[in-house]
PDB file of N, CA and C in Angstrom:
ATOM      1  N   UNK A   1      22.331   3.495 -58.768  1.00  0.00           N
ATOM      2  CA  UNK A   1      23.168   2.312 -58.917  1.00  0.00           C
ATOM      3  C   UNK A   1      23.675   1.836 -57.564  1.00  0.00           C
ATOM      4  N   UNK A   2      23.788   2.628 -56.727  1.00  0.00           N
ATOM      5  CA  UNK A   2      24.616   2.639 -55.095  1.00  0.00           C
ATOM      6  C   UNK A   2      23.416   1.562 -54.786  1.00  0.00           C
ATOM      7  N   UNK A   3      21.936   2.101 -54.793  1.00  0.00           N
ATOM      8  CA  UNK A   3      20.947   1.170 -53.625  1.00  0.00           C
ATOM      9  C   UNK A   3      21.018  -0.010 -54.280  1.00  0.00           C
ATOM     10  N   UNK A   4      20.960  -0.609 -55.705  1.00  0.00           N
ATOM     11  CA  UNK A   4      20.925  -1.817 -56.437  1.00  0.00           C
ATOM     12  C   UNK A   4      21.930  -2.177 -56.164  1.00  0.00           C
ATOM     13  N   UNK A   5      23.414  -1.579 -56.339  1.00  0.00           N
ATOM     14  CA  UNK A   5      23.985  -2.950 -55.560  1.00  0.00           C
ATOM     15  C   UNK A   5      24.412  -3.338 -54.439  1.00  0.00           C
ATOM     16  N   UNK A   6      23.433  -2.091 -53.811  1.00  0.00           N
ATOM     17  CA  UNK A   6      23.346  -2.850 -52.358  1.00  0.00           C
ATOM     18  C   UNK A   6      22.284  -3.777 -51.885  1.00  0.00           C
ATOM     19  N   UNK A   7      21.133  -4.055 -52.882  1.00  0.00           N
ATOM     20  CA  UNK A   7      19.940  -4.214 -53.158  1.00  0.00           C
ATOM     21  C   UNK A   7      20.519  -6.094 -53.807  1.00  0.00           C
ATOM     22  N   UNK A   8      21.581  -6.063 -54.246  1.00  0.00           N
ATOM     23  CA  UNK A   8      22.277  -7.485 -55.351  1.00  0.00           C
ATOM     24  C   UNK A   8      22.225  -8.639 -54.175  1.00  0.00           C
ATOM     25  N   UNK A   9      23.519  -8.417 -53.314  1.00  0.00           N
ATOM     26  CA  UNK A   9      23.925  -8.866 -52.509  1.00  0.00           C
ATOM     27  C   UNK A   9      22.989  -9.714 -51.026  1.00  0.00           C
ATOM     28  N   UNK A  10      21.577  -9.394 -50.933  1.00  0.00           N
ATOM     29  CA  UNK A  10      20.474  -9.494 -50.026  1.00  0.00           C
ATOM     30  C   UNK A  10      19.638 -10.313 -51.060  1.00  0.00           C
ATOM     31  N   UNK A  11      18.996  -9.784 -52.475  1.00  0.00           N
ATOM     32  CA  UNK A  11      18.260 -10.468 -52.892  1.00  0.00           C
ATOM     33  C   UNK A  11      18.426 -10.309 -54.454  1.00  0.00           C
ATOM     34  N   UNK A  12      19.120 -10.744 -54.865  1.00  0.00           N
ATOM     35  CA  UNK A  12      19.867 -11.552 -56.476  1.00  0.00           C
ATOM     36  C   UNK A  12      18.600 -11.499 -57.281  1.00  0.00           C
ATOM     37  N   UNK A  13      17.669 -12.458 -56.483  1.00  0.00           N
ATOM     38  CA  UNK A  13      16.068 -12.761 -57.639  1.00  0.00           C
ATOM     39  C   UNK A  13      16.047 -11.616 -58.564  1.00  0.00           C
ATOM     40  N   UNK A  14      15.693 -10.388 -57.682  1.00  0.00           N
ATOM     41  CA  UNK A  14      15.587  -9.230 -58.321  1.00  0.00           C
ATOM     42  C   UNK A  14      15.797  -9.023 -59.504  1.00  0.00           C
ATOM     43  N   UNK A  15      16.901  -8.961 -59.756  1.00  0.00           N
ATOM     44  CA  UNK A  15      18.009  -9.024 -61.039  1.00  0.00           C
ATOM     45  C   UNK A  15      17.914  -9.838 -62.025  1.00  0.00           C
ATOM     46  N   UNK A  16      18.060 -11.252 -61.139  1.00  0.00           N
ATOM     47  CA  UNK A  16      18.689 -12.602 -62.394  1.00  0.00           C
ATOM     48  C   UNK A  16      17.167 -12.821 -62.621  1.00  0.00           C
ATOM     49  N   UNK A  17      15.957 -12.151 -61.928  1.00  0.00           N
ATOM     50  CA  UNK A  17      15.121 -13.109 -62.870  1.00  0.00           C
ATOM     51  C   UNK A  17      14.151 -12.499 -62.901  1.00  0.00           C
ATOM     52  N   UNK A  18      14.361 -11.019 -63.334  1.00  0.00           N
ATOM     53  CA  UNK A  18      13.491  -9.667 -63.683  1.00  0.00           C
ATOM     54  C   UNK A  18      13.219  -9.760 -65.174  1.00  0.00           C
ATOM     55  N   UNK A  19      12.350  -9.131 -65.722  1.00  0.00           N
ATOM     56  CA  UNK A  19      12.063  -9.031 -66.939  1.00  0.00           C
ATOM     57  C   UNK A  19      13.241  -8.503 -67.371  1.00  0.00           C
ATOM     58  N   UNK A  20      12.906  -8.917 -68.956  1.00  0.00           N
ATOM     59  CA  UNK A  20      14.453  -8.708 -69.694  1.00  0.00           C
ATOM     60  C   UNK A  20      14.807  -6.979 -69.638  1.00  0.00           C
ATOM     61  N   UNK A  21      15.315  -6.675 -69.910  1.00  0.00           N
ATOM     62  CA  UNK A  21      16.860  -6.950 -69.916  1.00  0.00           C
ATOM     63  C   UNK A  21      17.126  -7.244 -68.482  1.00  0.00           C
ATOM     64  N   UNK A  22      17.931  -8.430 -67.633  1.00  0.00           N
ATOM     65  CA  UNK A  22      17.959  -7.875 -66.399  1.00  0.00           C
ATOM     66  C   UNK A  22      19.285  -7.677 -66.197  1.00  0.00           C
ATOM     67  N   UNK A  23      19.305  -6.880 -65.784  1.00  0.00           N
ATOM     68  CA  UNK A  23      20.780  -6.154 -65.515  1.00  0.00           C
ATOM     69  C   UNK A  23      20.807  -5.486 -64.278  1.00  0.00           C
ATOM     70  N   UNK A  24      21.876  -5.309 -63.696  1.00  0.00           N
ATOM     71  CA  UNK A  24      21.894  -3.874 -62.908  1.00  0.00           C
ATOM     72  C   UNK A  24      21.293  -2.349 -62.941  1.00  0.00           C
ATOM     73  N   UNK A  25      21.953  -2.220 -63.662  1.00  0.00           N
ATOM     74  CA  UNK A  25      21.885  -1.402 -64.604  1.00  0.00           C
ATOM     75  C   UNK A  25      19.867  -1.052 -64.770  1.00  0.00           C
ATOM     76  N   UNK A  26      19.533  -1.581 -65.291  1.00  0.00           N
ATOM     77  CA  UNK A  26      17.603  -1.703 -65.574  1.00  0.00           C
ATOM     78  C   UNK A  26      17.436  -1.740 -64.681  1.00  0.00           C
ATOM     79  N   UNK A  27      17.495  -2.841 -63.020  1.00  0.00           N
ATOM     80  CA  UNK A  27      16.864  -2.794 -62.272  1.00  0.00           C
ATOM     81  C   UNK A  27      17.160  -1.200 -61.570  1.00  0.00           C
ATOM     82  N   UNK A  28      18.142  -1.159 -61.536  1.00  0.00           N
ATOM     83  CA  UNK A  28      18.910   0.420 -60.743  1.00  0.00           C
ATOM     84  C   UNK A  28      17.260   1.690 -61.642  1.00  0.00           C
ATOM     85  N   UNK A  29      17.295   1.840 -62.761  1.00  0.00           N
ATOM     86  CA  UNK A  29      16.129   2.428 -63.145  1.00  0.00           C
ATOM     87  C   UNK A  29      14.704   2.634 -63.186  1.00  0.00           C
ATOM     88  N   UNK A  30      14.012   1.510 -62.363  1.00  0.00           N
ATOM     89  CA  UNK A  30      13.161   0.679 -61.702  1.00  0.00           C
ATOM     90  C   UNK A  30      13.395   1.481 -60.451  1.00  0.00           C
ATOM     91  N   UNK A  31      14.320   1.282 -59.784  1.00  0.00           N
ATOM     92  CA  UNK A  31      14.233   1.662 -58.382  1.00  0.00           C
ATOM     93  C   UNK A  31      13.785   3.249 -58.043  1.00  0.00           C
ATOM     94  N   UNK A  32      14.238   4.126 -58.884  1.00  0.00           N
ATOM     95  CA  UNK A  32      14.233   5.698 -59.337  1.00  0.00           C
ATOM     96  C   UNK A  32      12.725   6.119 -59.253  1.00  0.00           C
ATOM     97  N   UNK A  33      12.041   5.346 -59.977  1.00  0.00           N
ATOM     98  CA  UNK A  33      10.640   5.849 -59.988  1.00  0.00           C
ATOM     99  C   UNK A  33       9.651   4.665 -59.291  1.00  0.00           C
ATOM    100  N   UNK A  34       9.937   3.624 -58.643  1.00  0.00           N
ATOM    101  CA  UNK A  34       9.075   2.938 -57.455  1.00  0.00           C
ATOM    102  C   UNK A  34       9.192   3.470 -56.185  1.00  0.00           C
ATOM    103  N   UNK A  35       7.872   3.810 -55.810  1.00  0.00           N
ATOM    104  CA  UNK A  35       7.021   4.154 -54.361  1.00  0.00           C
ATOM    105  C   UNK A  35       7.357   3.192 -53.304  1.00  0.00           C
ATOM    106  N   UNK A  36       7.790   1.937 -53.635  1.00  0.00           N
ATOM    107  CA  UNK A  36       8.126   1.006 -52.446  1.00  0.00           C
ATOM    108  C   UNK A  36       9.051  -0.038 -52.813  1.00  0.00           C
ATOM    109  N   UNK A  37       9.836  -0.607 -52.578  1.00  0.00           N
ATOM    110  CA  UNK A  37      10.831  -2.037 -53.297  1.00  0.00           C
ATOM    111  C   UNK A  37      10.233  -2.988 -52.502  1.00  0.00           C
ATOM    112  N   UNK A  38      10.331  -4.003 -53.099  1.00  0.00           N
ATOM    113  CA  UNK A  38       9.986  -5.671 -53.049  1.00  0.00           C
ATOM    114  C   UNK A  38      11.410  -7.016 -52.753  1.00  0.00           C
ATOM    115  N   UNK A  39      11.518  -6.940 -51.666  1.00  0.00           N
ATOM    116  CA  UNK A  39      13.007  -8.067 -52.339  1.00  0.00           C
ATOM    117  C   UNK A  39      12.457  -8.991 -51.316  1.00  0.00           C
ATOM    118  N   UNK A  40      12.985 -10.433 -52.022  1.00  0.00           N
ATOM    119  CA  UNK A  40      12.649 -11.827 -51.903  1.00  0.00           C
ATOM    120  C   UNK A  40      13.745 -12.470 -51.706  1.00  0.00           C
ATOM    121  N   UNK A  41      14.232 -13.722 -50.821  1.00  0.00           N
ATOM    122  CA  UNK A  41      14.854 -14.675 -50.898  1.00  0.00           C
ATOM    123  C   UNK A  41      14.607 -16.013 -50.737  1.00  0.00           C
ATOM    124  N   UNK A  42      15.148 -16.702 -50.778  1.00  0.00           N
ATOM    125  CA  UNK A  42      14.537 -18.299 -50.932  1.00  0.00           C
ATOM    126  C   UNK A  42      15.406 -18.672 -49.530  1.00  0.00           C
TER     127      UNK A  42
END
C-alpha cells in the first residue's frame, strides 16, 4: 500500500482508469506480484 500511494501522486492513470475495481487498494495488489511497473502521465 506504501509504494501505491506513492505510486497515486506521480501517476493517478494507474488507478482512476485501471480495470475495475480501481482502487488503491487492487492496484496496491497488482504491484506485489509485477516484475516491472508501468506509470504514465499526460
Amino acid at each position: 500500500m506504501v509504494v501505491a500511494g506513492e505510486h497515486f501522486p506521480f501517476c493517478p492513470d494507474n488507478i482512476r482508469q485501471a480495470e475495475a475495481p480501481a482502487t488503491l487498494a487492487a492496484y496496491a495488489d497488482r504491484l506485489v506480484n509485477d516484475h516491472s511497473w508501468t506509470l504514465w502521465w499526460d
